[in-house]
Protein backbone atom coordinates (compact mmCIF):
# COMPACT_ATOMS: atom_id res chain seq x y z
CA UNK A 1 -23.78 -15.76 -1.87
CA UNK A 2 -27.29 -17.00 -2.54
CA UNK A 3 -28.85 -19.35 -0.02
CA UNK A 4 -31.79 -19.78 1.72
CA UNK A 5 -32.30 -17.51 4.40
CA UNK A 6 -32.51 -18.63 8.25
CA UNK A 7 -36.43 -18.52 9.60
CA UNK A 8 -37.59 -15.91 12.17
CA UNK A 9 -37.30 -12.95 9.18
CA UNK A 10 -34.97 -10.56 8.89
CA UNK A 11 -32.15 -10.10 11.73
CA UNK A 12 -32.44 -6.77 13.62
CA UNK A 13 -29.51 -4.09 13.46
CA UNK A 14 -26.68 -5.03 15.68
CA UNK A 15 -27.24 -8.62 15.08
CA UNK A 16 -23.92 -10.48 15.12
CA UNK A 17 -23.95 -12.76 12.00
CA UNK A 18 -22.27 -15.33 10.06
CA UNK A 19 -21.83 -14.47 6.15
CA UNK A 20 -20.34 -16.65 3.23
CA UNK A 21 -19.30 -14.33 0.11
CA UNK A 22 -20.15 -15.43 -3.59
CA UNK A 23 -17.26 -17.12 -5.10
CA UNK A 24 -15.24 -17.22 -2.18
CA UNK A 25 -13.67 -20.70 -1.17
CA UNK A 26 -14.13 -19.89 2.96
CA UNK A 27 -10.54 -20.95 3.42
CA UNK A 28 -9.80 -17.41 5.29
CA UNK A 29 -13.23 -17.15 7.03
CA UNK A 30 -13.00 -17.57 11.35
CA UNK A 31 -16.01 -18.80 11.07
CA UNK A 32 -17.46 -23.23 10.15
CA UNK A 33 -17.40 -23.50 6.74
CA UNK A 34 -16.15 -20.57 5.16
CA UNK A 35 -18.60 -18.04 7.04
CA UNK A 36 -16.89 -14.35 7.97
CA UNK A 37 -17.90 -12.94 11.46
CA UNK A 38 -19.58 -9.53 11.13
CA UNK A 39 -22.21 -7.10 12.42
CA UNK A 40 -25.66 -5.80 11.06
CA UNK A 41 -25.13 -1.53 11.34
CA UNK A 42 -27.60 0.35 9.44
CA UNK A 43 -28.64 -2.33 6.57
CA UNK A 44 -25.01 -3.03 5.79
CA UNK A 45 -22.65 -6.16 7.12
CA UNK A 46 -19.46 -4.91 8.93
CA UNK A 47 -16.71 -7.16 9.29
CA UNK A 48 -16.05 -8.26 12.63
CA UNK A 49 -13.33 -11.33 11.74
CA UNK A 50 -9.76 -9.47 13.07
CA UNK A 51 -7.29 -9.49 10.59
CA UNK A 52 -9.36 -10.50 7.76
CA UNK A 53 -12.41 -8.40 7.41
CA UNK A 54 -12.99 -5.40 9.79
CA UNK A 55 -15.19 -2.93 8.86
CA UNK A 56 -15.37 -2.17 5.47
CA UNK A 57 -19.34 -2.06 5.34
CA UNK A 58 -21.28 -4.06 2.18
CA UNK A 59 -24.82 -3.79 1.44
CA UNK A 60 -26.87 -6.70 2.56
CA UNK A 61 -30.23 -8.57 1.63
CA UNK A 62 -31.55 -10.96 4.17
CA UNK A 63 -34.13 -12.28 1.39
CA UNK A 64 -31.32 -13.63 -1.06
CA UNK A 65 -27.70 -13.26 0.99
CA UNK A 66 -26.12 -16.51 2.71
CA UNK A 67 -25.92 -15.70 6.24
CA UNK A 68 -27.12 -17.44 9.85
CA UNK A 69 -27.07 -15.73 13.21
CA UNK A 70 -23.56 -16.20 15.39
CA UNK A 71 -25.26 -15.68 18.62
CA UNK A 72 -28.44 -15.63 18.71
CA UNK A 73 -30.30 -18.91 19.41
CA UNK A 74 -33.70 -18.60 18.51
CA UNK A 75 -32.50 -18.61 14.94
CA UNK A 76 -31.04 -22.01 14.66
CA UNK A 77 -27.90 -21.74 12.39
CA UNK A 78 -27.14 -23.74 9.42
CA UNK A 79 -25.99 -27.39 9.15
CA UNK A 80 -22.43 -26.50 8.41
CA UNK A 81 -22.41 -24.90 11.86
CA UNK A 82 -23.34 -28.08 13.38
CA UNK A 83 -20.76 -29.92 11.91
CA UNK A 84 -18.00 -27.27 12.93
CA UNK A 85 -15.63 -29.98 14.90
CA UNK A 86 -15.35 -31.60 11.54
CA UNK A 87 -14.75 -28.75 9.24
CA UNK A 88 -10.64 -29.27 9.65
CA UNK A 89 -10.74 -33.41 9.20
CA UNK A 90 -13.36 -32.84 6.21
CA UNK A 91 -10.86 -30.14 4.50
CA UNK A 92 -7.59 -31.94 4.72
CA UNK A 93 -5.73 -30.02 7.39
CA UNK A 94 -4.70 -29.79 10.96
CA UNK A 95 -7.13 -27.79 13.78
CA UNK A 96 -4.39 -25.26 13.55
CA UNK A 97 -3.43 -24.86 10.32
CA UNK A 98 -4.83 -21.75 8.38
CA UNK A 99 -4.60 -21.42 4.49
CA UNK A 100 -2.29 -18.51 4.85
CA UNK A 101 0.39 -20.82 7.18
CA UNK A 102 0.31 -23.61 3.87
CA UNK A 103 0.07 -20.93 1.52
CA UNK A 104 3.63 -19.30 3.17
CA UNK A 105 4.73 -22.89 3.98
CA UNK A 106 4.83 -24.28 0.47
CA UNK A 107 6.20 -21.20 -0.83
CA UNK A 108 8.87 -21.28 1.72
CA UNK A 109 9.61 -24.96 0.95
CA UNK A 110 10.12 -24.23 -2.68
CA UNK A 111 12.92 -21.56 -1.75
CA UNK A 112 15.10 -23.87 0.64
CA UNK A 113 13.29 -21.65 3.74
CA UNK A 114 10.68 -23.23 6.33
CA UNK A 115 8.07 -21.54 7.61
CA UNK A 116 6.71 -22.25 11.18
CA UNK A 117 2.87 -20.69 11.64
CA UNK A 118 2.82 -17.36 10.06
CA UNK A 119 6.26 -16.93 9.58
CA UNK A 120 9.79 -17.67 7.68
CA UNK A 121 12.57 -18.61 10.06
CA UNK A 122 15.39 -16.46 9.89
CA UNK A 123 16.74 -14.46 6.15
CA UNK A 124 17.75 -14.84 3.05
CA UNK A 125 19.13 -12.98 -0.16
CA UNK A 126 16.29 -11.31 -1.67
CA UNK A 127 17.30 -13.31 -4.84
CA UNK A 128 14.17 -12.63 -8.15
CA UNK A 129 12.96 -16.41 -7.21
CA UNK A 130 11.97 -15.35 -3.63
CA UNK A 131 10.19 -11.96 -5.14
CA UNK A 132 8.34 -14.76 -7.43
CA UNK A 133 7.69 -17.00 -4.74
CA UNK A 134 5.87 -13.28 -2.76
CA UNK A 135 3.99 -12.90 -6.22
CA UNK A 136 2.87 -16.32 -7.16
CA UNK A 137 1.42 -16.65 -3.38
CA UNK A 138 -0.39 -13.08 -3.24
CA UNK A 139 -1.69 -13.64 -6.77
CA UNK A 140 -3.35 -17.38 -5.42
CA UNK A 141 -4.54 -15.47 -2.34
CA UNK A 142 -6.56 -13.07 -4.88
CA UNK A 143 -9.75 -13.19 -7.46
CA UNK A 144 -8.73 -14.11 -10.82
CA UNK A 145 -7.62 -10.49 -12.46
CA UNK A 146 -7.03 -8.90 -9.31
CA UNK A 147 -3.68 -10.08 -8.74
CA UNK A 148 -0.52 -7.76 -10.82
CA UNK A 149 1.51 -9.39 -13.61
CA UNK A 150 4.65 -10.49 -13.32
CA UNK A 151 6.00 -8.17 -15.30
CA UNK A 152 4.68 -5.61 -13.29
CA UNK A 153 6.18 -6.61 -10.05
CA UNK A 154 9.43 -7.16 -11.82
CA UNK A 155 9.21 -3.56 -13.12
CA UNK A 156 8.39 -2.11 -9.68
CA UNK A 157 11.50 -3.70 -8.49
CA UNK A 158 13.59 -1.99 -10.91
CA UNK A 159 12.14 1.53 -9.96
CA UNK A 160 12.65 0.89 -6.65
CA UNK A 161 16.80 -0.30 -7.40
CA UNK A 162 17.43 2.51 -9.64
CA UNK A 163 16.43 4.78 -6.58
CA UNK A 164 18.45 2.69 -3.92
CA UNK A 165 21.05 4.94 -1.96
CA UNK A 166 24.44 3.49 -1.98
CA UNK A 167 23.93 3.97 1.39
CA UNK A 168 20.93 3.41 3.13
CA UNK A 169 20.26 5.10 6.22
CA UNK A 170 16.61 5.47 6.68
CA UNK A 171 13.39 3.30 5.27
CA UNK A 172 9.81 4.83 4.41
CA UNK A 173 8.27 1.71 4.57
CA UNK A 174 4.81 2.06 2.18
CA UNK A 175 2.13 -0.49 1.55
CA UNK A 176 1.83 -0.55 -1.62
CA UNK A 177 1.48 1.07 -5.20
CA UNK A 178 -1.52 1.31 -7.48
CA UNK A 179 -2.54 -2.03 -9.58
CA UNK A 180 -1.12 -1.30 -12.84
CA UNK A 181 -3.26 -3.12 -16.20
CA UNK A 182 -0.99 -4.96 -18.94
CA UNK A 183 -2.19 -2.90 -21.55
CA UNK A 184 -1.45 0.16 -19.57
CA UNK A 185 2.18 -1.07 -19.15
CA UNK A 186 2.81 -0.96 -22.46
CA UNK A 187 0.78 2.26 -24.16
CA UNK A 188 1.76 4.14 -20.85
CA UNK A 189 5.40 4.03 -21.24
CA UNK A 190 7.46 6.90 -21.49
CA UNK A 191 7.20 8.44 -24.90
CA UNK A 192 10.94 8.46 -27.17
CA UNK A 193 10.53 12.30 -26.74
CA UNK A 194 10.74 12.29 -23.30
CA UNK A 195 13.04 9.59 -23.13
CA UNK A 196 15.37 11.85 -24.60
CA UNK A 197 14.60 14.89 -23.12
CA UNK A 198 15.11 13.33 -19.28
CA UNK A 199 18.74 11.87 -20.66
CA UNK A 200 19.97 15.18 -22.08
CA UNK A 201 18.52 17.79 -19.43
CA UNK A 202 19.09 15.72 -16.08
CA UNK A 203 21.55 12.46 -17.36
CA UNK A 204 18.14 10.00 -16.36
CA UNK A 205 19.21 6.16 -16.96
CA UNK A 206 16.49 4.89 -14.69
CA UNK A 207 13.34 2.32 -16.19
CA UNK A 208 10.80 3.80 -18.79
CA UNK A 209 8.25 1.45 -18.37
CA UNK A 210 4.84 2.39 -16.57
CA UNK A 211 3.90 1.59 -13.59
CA UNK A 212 0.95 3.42 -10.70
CA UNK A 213 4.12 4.12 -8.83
CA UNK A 214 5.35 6.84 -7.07
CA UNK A 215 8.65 6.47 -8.81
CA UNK A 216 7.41 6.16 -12.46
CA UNK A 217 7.91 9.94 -13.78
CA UNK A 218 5.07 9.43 -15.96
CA UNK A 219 2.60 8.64 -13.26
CA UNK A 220 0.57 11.64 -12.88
CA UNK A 221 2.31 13.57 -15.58
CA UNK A 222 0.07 12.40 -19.18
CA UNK A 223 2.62 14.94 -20.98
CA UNK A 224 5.57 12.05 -20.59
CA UNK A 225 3.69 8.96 -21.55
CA UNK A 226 3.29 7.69 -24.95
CA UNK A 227 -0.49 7.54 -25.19
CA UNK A 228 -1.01 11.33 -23.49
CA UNK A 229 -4.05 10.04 -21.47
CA UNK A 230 -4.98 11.13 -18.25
CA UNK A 231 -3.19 9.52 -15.17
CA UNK A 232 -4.03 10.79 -11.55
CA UNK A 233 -0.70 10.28 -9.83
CA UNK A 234 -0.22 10.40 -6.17
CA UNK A 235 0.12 13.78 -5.22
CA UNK A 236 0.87 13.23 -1.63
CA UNK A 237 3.90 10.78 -1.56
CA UNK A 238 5.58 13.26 -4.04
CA UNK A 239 4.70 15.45 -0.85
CA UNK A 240 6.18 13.05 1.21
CA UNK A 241 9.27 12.11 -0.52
CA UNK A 242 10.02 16.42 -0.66
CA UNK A 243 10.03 16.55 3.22
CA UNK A 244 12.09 13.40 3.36
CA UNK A 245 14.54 15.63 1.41
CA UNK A 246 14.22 19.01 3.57
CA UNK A 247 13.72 21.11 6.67
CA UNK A 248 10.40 21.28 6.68
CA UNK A 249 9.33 23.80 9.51
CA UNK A 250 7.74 22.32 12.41
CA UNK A 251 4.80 23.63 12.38
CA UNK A 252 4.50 22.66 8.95
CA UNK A 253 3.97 25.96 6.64
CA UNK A 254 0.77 25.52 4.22
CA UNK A 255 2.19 25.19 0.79
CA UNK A 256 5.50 24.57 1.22
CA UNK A 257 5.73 21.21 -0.81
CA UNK A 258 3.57 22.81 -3.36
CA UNK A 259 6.17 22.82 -5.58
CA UNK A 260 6.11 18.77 -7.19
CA UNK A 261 2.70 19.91 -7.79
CA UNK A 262 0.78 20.82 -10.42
CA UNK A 263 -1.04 23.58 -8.71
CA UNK A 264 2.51 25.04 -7.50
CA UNK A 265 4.44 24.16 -10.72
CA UNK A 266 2.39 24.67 -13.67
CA UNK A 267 5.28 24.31 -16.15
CA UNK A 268 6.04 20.87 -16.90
CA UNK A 269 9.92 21.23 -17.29
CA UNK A 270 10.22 22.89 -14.12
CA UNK A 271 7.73 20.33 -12.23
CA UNK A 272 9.80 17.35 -13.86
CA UNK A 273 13.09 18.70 -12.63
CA UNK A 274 12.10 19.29 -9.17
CA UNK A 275 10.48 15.98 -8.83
CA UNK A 276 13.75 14.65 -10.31
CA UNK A 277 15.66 16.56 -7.66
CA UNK A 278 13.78 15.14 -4.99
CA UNK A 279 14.90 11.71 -6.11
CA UNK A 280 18.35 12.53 -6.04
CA UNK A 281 18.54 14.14 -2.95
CA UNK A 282 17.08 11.05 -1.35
CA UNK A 283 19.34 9.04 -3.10
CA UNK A 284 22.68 11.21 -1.74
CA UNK A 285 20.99 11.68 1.47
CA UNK A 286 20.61 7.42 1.98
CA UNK A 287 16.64 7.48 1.92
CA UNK A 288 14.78 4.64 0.63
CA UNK A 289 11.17 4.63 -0.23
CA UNK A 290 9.88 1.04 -0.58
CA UNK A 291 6.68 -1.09 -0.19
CA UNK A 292 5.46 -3.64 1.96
CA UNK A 293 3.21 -5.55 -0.57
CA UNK A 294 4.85 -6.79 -3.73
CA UNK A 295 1.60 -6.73 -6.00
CA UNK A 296 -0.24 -3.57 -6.64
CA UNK A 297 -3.51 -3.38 -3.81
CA UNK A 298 -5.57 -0.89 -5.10
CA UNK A 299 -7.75 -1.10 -8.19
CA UNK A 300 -9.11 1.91 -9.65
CA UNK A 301 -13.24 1.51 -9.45
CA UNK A 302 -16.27 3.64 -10.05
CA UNK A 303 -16.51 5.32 -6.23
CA UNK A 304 -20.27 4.36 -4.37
CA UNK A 305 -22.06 5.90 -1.97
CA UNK A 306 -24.89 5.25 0.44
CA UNK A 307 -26.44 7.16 3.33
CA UNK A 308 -26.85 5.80 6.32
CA UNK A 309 -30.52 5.17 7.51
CA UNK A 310 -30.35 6.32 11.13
CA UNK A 311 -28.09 9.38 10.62
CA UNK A 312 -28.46 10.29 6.88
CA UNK A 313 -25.02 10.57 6.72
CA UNK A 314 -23.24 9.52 3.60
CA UNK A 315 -20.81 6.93 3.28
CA UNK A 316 -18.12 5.68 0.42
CA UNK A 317 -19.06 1.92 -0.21
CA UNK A 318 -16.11 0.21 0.48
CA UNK A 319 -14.25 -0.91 -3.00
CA UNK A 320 -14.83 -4.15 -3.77
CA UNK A 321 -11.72 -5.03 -5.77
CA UNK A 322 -9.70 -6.85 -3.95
CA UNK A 323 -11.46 -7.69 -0.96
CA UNK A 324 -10.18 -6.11 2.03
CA UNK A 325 -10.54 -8.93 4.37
CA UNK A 326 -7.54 -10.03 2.04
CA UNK A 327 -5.13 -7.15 2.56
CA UNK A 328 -3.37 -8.70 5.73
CA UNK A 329 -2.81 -11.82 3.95
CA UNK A 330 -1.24 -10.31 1.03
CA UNK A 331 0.87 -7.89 3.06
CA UNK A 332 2.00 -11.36 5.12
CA UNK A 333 2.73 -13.24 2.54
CA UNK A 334 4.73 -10.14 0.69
CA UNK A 335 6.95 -9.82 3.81
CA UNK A 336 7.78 -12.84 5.01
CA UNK A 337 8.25 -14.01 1.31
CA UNK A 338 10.75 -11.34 0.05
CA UNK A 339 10.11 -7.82 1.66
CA UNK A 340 11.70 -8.63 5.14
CA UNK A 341 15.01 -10.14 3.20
CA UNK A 342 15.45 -6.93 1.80
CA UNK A 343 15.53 -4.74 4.80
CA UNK A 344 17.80 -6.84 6.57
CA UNK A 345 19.82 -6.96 3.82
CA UNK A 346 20.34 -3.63 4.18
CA UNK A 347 20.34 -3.79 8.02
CA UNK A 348 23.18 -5.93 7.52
CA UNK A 349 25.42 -3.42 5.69
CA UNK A 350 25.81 -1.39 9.00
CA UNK A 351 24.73 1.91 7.99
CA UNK A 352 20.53 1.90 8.40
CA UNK A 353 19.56 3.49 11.50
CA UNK A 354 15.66 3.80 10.81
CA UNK A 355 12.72 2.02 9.88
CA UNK A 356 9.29 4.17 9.27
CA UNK A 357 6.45 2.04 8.72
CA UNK A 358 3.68 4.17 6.63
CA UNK A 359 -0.35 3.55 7.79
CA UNK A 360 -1.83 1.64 10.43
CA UNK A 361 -2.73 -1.43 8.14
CA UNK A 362 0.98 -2.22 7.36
CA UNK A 363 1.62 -1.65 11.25
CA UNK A 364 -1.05 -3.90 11.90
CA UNK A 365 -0.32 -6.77 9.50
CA UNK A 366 3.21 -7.02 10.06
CA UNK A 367 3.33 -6.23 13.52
CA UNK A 368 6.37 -4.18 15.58
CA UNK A 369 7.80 -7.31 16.58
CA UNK A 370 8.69 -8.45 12.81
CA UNK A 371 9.60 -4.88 11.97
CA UNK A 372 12.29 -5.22 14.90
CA UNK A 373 14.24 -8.47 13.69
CA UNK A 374 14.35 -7.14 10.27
CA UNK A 375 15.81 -3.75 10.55
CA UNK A 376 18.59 -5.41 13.31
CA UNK A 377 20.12 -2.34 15.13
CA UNK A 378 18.04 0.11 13.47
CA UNK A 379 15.11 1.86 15.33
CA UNK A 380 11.67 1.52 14.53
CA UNK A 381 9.98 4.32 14.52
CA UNK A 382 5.85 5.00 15.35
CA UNK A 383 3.95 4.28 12.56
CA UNK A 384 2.38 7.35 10.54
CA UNK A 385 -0.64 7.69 9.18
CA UNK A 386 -0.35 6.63 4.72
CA UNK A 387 -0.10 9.94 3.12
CA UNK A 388 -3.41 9.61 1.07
CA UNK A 389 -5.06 9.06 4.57
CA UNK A 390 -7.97 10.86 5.18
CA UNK A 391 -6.90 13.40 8.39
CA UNK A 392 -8.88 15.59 9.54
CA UNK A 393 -6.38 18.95 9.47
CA UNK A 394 -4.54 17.17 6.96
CA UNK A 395 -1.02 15.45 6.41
CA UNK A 396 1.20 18.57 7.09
CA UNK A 397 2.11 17.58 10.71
CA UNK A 398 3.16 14.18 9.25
CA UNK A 399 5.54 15.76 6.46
CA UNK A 400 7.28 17.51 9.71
CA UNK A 401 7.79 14.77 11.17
CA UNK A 402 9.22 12.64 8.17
CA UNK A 403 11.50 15.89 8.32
CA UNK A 404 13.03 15.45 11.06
CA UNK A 405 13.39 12.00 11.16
CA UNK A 406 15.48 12.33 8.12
CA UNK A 407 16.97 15.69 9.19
CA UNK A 408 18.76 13.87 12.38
CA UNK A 409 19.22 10.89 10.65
CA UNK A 410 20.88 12.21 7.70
CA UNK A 411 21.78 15.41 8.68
CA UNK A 412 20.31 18.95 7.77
CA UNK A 413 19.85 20.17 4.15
CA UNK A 414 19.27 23.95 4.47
CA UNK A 415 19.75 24.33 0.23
CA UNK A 416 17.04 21.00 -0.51
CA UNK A 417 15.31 23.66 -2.44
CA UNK A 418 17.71 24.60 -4.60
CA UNK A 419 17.43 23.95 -8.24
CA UNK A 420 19.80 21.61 -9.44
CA UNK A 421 22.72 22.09 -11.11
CA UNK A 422 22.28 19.99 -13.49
CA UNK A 423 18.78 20.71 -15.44
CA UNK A 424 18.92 23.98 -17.57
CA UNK A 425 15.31 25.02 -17.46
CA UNK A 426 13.92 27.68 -19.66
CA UNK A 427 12.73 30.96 -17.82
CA UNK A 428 9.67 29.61 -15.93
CA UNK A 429 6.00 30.70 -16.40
CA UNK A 430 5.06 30.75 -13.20
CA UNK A 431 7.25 30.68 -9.71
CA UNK A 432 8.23 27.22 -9.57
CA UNK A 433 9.03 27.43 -5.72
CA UNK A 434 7.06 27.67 -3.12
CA UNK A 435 9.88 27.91 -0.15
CA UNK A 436 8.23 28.35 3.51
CA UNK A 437 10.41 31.95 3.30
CA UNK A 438 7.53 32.99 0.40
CA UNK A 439 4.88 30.88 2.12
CA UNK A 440 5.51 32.75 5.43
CA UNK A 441 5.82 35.87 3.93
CA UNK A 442 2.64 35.45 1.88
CA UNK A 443 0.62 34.17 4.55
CA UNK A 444 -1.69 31.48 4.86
């Protein structure tokens, strides 16, 4: 935001500041008034507020940004910082009280729950008004047109049901899918010809609608949707979701889950089918892939860069849609709101005997200690890393591990790459397998 700046010039790198962003009411800001706590490093601020805004580096301009020193005294902060023991009185609410506790509070109170600090008190059915209650509150959390329609959410939730197991045994717990645009929704969907081509060759009853969701058939594959334009997909939780299904050898074999990919199933039938069999297999084999946050996080934006003036190394610009330093709330809110009722639902039918939390944010926000009264008896395990992590080696130590998780959880599955039974394929192009017999046997 635009201000003034403080006198004594600019700050020097390493300087511990105070920063208000444009547009930005201050409610989640640490800091008097609706200032963030960051760093200076290398021209850019760094967040430095814990569980709002770490890291995540934006470019800064001492001449025309809104900022005052948090430290240093010979550059006398602004008057809001003065006033700092009056900033809760002057805004309506207790010392204590955080917009995220009223925020979860109201939303609770509207349901028949209460909420005490950060969290709901006990469970409830995950009933459609509580998964409204999750989405109204993240959506009020966001910047106008940053938060997911309705309909979206409510279409998620119908992926996610038609891939339930009858009987769920272990949870990949995710942390969210892709934001999904309205108009997308709708010219996205799956086209009548492949509609009718899923029904006949594989019996598929599940949603046609689209959705940036692992689940969606037509995410990734532009051949299914009724528009034909280019979709990216997510390549590596189809990887994911194909070891939760197998013996994958430990150490993972290069290539082995090549096979719901493009690159190792170039014909489309084939690719469909075995992405279809993965699905199934989780389903018989009581594996459930679900998200933490109800509302799509990520918004697809034009990737930045900037190098870094002492190293010359270049950087990715952190995206600016949604702010990061509002991920934790919007995880928060999304499990205490709805998410955490629907694992102990299933806790509560007897039969789940792992929880898997995926990446270090959702292990962060949530914390092991909510994870633990949710999934009841179950075991929690370590988090791992997301799959579209950057790792240096890569994920394939990761995709063991999911493995054999789900290998001594649900038993071993020496056939998982098998075609199915029941899709009739034409003779294949291409070898549409890539078992770790071949991959072995070819070499890395």
């Amino acid at each position: 935001a635009a201000a003034p700046a403080p006198p004594g010039g600019p700050p020097p790198d390493g300087a511990k500041l105070f920063v208000r962003w444009k547009g930005d009411d201050g409610a989640l800001g640490s800091g008097p008034d609706g200032y963030y706590r960051c760093a200076l490093v290398d021209g850019d601020v760094v967040g430095a507020d814990p569980g709002i805004w770490e890291g995540d580096p934006v470019a800064f301009d001492p001449a025309r940004d809104d900022w005052c020193y948090a430290e240093n005294p010979t550059a006398p902060p602004p008057s809001s910082l003065a006033a700092a023991a009056e900033e809760p009185a002057r805004r309506g609410r207790g010392p204590d009280e955080v917009p995220l506790v009223r925020a979860l509070s109201d939303a609770a109170a509207l349901n028949g729950l209460h909420a005490d600090g950060e969290r709901v008190v006990g469970f409830a059915a995950p009933t459609e008004a509580l998964l409204k209650a999750a989405h109204g509150a993240c959506c009020a959390a966001l910047s106008d047109g940053d938060g997911e329609a309705w309909e979206n959410v409510k279409l998620a939730r119908s992926y996610y049901d038609h891939w339930r197991p009858e009987t769920v045994k272990v949870i990949l717990l995710a942390e969210s899918h892709v934001y999904t645009a309205p108009e997308d929704r709708v010219s996205k969907r799956l086209s009548p010809a492949a509609i009718a081509a899923l029904r006949k060759d594989h019996g598929y009853d599940g949603p046609a609608g689209y959705l940036q969701l692992v689940h969606c058939l037509g995410y990734g594959e532009p051949q299914l949707v009724s528009d034909g334009q280019g979709n990216k997909g997510t390549p590596q939780f189809w990887q994911l979701l194909a070891a939760a299904g197998r013996d994958v050898p430990d150490p993972w074999v290069k290539d082995s889950l090549n096979d719901v990919l493009q690159n190792g199933t170039p014909r489309l039938a084939d690719r469909i089918a075995t992405k279809l069999q993965v699905l199934k297999r989780l389903k018989e084999r009581g594996v459930w892939l679900l998200d933490t946050c109800v509302v799509g996080w990520y918004i697809q934006q034009e990737a930045k860069y900037k190098r870094s003036a002492s190293t010359g190394e270049v950087h990715r610009v952190a995206k600016q849609r949604p702010p990061k330093r509002l991920k934790r709330p919007a995880l928060l809110l999304s499990w205490e709101l709805y998410m955490k009722h629907v694992i102990r639902q299933v806790a509560d039918e007897g039969a789940l005997e792992c929880l898997v939390p995926l990446g270090k944010e959702v292990w962060n926000a949530v914390g092991v200690d909510r994870f633990r009264a949710a999934a009841g008896a179950a075991r929690v395990a370590d988090p791992l890393p997301a799959p579209n992590a950057w790792l240096q080696g890569g994920y394939g130590p990761y995709f063991s591990i999911v493995s054999r998780i789900c290998r001594e959880v649900c038993g071993a599955d020496a056939d998982a790459t098998a075609a199915p039974a029941d899709a009739p394929l034409d003779a294949p192009e291409a070898a549409a397998l890539v078992t770790p017999e071949k991959a072995r046997a070819a070499g890395d």
